[in-house]
Every structure is written in C-alpha cells, then in structure tokens.
C-alpha atoms as a PDB file:
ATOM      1  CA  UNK A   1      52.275  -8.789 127.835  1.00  0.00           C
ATOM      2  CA  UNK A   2      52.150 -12.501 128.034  1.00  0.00           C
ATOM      3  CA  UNK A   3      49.639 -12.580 125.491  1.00  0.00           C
ATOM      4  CA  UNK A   4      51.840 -10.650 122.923  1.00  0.00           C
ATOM      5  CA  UNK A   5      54.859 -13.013 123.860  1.00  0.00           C
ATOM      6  CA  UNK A   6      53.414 -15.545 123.285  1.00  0.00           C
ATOM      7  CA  UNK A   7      51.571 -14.636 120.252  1.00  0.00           C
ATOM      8  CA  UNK A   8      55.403 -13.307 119.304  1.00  0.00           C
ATOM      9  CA  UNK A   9      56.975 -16.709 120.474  1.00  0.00           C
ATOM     10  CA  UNK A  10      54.359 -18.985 118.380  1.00  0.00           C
ATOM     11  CA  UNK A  11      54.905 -16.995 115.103  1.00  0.00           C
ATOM     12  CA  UNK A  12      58.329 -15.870 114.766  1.00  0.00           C
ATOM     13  CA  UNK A  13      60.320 -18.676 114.225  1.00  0.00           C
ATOM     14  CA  UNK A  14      57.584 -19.819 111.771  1.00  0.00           C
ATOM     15  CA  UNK A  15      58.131 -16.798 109.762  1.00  0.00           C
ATOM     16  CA  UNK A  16      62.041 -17.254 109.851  1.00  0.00           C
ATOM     17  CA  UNK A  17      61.874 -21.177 109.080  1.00  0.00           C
ATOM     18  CA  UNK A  18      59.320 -20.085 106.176  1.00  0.00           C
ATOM     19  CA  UNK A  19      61.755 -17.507 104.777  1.00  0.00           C
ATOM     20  CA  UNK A  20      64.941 -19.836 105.277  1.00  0.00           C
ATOM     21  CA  UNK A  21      63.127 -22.626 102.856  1.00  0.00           C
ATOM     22  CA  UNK A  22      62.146 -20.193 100.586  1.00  0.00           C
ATOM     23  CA  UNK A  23      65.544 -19.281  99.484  1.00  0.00           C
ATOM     24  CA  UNK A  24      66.930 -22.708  99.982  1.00  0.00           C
ATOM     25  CA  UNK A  25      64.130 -23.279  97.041  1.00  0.00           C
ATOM     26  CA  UNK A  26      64.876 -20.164  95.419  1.00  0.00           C
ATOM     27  CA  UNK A  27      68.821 -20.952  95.544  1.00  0.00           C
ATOM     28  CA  UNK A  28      67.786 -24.746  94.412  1.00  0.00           C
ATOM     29  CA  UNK A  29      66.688 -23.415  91.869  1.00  0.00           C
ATOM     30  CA  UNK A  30      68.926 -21.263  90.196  1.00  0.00           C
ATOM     31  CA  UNK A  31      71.782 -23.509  90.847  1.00  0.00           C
ATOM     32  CA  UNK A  32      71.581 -25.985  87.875  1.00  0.00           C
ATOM     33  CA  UNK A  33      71.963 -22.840  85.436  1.00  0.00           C
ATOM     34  CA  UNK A  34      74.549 -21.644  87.381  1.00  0.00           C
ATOM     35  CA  UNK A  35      76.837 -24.464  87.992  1.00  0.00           C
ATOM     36  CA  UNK A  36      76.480 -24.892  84.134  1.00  0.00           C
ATOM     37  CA  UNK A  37      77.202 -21.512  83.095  1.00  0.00           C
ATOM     38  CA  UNK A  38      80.392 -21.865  85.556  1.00  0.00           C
ATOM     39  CA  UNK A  39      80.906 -25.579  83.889  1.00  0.00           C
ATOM     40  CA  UNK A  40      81.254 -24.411  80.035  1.00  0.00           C
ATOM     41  CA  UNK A  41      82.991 -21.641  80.808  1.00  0.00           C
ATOM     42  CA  UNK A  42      85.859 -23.334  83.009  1.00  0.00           C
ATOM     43  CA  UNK A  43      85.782 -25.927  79.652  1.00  0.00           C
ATOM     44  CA  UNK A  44      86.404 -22.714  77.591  1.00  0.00           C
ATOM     45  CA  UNK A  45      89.478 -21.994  79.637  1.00  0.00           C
ATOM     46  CA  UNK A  46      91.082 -25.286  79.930  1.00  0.00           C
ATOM     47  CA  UNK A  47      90.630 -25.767  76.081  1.00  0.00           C
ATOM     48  CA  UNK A  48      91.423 -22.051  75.478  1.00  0.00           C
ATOM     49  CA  UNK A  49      94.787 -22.690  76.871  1.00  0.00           C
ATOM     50  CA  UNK A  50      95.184 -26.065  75.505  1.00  0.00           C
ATOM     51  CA  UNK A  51      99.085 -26.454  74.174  1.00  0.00           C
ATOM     52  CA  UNK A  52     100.261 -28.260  71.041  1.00  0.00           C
ATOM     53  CA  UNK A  53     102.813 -30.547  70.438  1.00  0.00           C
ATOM     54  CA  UNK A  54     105.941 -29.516  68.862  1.00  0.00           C
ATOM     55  CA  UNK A  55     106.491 -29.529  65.350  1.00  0.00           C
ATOM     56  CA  UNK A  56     110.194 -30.786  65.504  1.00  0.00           C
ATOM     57  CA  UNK A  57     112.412 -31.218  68.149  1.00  0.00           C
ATOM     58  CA  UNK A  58     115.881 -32.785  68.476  1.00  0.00           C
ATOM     59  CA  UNK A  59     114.276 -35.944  68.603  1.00  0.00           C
ATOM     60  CA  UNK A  60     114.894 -36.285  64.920  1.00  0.00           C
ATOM     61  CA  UNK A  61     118.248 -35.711  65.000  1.00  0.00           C
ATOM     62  CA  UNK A  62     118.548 -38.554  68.215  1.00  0.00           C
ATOM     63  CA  UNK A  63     116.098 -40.228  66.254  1.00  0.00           C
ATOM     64  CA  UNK A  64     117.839 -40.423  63.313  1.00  0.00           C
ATOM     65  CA  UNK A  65     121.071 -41.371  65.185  1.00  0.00           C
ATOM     66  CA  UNK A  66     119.345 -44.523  66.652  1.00  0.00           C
ATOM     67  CA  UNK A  67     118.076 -45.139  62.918  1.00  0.00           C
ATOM     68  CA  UNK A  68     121.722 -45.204  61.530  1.00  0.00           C
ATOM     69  CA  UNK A  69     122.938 -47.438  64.467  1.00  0.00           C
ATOM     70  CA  UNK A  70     120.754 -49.922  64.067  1.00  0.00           C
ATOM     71  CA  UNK A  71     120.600 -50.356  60.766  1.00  0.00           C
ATOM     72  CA  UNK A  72     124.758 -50.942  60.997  1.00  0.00           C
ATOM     73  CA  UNK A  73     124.077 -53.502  63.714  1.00  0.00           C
ATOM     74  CA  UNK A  74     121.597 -55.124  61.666  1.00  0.00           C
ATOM     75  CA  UNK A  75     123.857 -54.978  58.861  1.00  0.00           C
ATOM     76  CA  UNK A  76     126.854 -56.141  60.845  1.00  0.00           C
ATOM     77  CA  UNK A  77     125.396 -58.730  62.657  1.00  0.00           C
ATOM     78  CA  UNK A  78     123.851 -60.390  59.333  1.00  0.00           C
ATOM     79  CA  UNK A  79     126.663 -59.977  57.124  1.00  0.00           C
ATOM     80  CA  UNK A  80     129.736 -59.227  58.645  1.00  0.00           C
ATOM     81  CA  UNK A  81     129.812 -61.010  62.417  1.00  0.00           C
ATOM     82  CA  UNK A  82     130.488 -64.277  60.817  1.00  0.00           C
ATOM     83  CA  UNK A  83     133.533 -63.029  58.932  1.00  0.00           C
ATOM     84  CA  UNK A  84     135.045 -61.025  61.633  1.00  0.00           C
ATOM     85  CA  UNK A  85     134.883 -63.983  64.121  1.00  0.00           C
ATOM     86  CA  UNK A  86     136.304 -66.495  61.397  1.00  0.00           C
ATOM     87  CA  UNK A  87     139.562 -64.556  60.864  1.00  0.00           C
ATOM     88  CA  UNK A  88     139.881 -62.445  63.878  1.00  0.00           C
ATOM     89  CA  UNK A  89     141.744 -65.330  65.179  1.00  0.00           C
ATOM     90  CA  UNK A  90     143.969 -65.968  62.997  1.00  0.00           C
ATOM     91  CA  UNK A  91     145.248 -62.198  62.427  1.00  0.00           C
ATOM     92  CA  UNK A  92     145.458 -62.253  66.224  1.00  0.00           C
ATOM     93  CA  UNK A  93     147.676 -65.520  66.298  1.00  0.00           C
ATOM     94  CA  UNK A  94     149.824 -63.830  63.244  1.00  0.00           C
ATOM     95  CA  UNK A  95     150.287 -60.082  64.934  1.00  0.00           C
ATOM     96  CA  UNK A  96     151.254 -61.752  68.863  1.00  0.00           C
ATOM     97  CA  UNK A  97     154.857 -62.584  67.801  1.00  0.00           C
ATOM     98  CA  UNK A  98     155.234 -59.191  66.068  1.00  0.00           C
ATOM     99  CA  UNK A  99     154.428 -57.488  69.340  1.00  0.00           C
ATOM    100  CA  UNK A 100     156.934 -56.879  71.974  1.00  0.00           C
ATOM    101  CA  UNK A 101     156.086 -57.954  75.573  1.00  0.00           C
ATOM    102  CA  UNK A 102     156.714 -53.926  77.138  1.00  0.00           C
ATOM    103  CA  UNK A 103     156.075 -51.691  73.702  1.00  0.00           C
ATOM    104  CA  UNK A 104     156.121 -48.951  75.799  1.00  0.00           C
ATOM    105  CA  UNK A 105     159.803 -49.728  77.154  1.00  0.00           C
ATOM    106  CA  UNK A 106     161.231 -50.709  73.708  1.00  0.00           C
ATOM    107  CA  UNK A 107     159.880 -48.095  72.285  1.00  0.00           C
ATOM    108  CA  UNK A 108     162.029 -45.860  74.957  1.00  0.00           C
ATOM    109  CA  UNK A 109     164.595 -47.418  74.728  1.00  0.00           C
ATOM    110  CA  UNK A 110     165.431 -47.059  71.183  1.00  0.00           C
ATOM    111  CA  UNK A 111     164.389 -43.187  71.009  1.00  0.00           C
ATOM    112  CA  UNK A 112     166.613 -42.945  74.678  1.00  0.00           C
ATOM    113  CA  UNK A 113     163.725 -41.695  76.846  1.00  0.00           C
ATOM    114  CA  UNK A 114     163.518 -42.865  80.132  1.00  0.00           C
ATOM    115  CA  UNK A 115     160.470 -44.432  80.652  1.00  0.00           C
ATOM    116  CA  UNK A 116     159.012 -43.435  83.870  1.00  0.00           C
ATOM    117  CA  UNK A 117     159.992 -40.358  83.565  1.00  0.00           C
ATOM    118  CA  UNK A 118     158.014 -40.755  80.337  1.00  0.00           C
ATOM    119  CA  UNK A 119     155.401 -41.966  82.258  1.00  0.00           C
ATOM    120  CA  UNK A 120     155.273 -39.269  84.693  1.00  0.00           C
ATOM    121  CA  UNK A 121     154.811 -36.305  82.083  1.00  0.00           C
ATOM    122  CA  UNK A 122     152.075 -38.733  80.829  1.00  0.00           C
ATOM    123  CA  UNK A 123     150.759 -38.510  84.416  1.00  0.00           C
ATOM    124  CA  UNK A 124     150.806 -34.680  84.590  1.00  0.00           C
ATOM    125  CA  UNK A 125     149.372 -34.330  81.236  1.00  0.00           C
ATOM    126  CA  UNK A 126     146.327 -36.588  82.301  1.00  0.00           C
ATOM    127  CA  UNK A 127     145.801 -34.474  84.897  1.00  0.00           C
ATOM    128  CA  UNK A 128     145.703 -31.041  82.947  1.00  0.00           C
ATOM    129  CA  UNK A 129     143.691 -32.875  80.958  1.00  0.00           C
ATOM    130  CA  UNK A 130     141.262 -33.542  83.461  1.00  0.00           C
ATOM    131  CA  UNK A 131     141.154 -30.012  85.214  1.00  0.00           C
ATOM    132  CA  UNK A 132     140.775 -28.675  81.627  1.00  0.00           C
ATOM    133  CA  UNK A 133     137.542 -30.717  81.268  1.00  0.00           C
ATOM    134  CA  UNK A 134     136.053 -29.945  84.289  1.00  0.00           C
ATOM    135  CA  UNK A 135     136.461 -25.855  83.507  1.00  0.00           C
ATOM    136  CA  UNK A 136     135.094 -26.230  80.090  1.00  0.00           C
ATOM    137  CA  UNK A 137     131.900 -28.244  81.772  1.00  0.00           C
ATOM    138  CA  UNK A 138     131.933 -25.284  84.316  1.00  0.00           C
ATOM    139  CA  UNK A 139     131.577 -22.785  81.569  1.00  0.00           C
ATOM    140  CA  UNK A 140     129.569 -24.822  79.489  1.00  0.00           C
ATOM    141  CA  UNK A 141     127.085 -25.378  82.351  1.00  0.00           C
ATOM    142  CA  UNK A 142     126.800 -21.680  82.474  1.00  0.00           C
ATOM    143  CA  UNK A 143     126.737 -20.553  78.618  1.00  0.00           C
ATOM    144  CA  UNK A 144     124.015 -23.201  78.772  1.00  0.00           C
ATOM    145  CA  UNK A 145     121.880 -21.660  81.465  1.00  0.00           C
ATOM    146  CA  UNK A 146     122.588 -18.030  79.455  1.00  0.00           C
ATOM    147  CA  UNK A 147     121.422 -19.785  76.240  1.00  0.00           C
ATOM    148  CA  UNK A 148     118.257 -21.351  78.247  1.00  0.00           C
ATOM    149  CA  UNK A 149     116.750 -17.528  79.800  1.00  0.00           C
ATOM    150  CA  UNK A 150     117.485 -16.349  76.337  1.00  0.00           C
ATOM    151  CA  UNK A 151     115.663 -19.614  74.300  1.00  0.00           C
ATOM    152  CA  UNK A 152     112.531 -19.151  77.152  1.00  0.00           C
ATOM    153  CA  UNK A 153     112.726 -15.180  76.692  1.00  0.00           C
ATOM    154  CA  UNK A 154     111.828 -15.620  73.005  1.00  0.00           C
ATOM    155  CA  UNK A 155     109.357 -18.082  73.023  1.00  0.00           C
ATOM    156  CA  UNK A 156     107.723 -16.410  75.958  1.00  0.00           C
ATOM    157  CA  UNK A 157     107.255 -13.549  73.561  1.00  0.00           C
ATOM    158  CA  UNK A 158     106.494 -15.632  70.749  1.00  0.00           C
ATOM    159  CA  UNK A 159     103.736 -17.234  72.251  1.00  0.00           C
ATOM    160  CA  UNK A 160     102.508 -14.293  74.023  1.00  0.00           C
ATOM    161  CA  UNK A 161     102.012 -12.810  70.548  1.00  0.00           C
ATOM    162  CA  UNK A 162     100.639 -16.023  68.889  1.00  0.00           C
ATOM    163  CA  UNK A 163      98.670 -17.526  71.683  1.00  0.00           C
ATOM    164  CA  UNK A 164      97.197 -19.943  69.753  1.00  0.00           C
ATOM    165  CA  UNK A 165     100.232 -21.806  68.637  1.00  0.00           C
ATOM    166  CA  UNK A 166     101.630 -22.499  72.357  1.00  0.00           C
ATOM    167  CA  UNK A 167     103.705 -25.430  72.694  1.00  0.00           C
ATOM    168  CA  UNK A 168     104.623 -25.114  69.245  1.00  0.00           C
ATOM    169  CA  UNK A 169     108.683 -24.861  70.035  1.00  0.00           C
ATOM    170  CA  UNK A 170     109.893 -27.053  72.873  1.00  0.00           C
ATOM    171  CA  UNK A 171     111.383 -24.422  75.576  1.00  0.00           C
ATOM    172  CA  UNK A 172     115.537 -25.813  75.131  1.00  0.00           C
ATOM    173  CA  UNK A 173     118.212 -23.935  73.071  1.00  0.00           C
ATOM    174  CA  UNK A 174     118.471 -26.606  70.490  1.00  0.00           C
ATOM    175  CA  UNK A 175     114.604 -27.498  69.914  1.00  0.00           C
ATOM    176  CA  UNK A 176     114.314 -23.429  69.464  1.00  0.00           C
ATOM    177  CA  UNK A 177     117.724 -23.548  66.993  1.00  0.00           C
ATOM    178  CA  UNK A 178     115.650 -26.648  64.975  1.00  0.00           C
ATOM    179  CA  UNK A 179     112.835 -25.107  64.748  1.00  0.00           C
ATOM    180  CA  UNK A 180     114.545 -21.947  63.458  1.00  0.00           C
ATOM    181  CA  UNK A 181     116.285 -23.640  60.665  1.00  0.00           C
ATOM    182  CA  UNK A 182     113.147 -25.590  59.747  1.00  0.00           C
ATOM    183  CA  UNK A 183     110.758 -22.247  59.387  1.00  0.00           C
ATOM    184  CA  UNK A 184     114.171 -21.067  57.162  1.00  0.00           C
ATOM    185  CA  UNK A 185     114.189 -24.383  55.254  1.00  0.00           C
ATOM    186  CA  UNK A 186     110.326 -24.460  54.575  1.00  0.00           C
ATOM    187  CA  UNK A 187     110.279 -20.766  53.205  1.00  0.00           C
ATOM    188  CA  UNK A 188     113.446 -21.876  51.333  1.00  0.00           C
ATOM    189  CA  UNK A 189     111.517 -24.078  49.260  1.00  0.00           C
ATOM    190  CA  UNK A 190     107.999 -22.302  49.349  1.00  0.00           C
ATOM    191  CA  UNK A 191     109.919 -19.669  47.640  1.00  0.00           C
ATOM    192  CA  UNK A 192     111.800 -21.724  44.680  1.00  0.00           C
ATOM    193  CA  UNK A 193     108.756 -23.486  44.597  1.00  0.00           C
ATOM    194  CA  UNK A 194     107.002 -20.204  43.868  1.00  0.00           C
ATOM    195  CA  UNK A 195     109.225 -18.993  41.583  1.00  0.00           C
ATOM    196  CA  UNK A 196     109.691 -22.186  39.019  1.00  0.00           C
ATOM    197  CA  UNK A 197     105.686 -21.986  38.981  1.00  0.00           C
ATOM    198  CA  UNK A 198     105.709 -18.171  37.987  1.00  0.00           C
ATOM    199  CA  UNK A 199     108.720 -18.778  35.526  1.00  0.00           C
ATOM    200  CA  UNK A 200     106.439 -21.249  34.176  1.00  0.00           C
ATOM    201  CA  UNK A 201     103.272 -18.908  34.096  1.00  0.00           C
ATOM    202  CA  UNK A 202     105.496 -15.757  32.746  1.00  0.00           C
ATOM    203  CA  UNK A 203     106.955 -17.855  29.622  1.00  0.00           C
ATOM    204  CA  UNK A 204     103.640 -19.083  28.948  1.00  0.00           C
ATOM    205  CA  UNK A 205     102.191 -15.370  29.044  1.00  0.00           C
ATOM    206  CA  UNK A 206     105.163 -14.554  26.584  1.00  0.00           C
ATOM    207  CA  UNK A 207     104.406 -17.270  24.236  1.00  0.00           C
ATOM    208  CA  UNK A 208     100.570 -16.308  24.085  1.00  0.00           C
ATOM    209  CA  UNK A 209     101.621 -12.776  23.295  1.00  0.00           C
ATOM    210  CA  UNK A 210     103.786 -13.101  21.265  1.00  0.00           C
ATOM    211  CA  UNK A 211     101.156 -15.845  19.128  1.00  0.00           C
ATOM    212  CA  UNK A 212      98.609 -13.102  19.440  1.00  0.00           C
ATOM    213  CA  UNK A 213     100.848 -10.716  17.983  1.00  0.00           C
ATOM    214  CA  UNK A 214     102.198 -12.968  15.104  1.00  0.00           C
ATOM    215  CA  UNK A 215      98.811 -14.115  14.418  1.00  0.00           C
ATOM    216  CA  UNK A 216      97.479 -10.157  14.256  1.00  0.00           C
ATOM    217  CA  UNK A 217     100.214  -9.141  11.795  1.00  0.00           C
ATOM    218  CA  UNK A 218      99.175 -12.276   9.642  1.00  0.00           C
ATOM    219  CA  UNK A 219      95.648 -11.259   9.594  1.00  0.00           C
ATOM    220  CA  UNK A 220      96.760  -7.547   9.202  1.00  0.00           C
ATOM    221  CA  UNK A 221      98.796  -8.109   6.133  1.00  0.00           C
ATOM    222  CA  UNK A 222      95.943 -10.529   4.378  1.00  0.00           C
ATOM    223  CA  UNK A 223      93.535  -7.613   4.754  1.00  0.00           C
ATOM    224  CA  UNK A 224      95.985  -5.756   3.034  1.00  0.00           C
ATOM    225  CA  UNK A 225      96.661  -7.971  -0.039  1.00  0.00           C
ATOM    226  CA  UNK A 226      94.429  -6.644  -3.281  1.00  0.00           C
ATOM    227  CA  UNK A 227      91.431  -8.746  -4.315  1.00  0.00           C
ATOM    228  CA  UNK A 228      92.058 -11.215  -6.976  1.00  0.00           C
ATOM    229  CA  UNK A 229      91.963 -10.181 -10.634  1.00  0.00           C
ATOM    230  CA  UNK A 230      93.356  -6.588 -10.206  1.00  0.00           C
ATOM    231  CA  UNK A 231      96.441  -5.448 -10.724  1.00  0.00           C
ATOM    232  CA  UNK A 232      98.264  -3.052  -8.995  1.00  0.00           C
ATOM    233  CA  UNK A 233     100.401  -0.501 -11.170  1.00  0.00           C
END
C-alpha cells in the first residue's frame, strides 16, 4: 500500500502538469488565428456601420446668412463708414432743435390723452405681450418635440431600408425638410435635363426620316423617268 502511494504520489501530478502544458501549447497555438479571425471581423463591423456625412444641412442656409453679412460689413466699412460718420453729425446738430424735450407729452397733449394713463395701457399691453410670447414658446417647444419623433421616425425607417446611406440626413426637422426639397430640386432638373436632350434626339430622328424619305421618293421617281432618246406617246 505504501508502495502504490507512493508510486501514485510520484506520478500523478507529473501526468497533470504534463497535460496542463500541453494545452497551454495547444491553446498558444491556435490563438494567433483566432484573435485574427476575431480582429477582421470586429473591423468588418465597425466599418460596416460606418455613417456618412450629410449631404446638406441648414448650415447652408446659416452659412449663407453669415456670407451676406459679411460681405455688407465689408462693404460698409470700406465704402460707406466714412460717409456716415462725416455727416451723421451734422444731421444730428440740424434734427435736435426740431425735437421736443418730452415727445411723448406733446404729442398727448395736442391729441388730449392723458399721458400716464397713456402710459399705463402701454404698460398692460407690454405685459400681454409678454405672456403671449411665452405661450407661443410653450407651444412651439412642443410642436417642436412632435416634429422631432416624427423627423427621427422617418429617417429611422429610411435608413433601416438603405443601410448603407446612414448619416445621410441629419436627425432635426429642418435638415430632414432640406434635404427633402433638395432630392425634389435635383430630380427637378434631372428631368428637364432629360427631356431637352430627348427633344433634341426626337427632332433629329424626324429630320433623318423625313431626309430618308425625301431622298427615296427622289431616287424612286428617277428610276421612273424613260431612258433618253425615246419618246413616250
């Protein structure tokens, strides 16, 4: 019995530390492949999903905007600036005396309003005014947030049916209204486009039938003609 533990004791964990390096090897191994194979193919899903950039945005239209103001500065500020600063201060010194001290009171007083009760109405219109605002920012806010499931709605299905072309419309109400009336302005033109060239091509099918034609009859009627030297009774 002592024999056979040892004999069990000396061999044992020889066998097991024998089998454990073999498939530390064996894993060794295979893992290069593997961590390849698992490499390209998270590569293939990153540039699967890859987005695009938008083909037009409001951007333009800000862009644009930013355009027109600076070319007026520019154009102010080179031309203009010089003359407006000359004379400013002379129209000023020539409208002062014209200008009652309270216009507000004179004016009053000649129409026979009085003024601060004037002013008061003036008050309580401001204020209307104000509450006014704030509900139409109120509903704005939330015709906004309606417009914004709807705009994410459609491209969600849009690019769920054209995978490859996601990114294409900037999720807000007015990049997806912009990019609508772009598609409807580019098929605008692809169409009259298309149609001058095949007015073109038609006429020019027209004209060669219609040369064909004359220059058939010609030959027809010369084959008809009798050979020189007979007559015809």
């Amino acid at each position: 019995w002592l024999k056979l533990s040892t004999v069990q004791s000396t061999w044992g964990p020889r066998e097991t530390v024998t089998h454990r390096e073999q498939l530390s090897e064996a894993e060794g191994s295979m893992a290069p492949p593997f961590r390849a194979v698992l490499a390209v193919t998270l590569l293939g899903a990153v540039f699967g999903q890859e987005t695009k950039k938008p083909i037009v945005t409001t951007d333009l239209i800000h862009g644009t905007g930013e355009l027109l103001y600076d070319i007026y500065s520019a154009v102010y500020n080179k031309l203009l600036v010089h003359h407006v600063e000359k004379h400013s201060k002379t129209v000023r010194e020539a409208i002062t005396p014209m200008i009652p001290e309270d216009p507000m009171a004179e004016i009053c007083s000649k129409v026979g309003v009085d003024k601060q009760q004037l002013l008061k109405h003036m008050d309580s219109a401001a204020s209307l005014a104000s509450s006014a605002s704030e509900q139409a920012q109120a509903h704005g806010s939330r015709v906004y947030q309606m417009l914004s499931q709807v705009t994410t709605a459609i491209i969600d299905g849009f690019e769920r049916i054209l995978p490859s072309h996601r990114g294409v419309i900037k999720r807000s109400p007015g990049d997806l209204l912009m990019f609508c009336f772009w598609v409807v302005a580019v098929l605008y033109v692809t169409l009259k486009v298309g149609i001058f060239f095949a007015k073109i091509a038609w006429a020019m099918f027209i004209f060669s039938l219609k040369w064909l034609c004359c220059c058939g009859c010609c030959g027809l009627l010369g084959s008809r003609k009798s050979p020189p030297g007979k007559k015809i009774r």
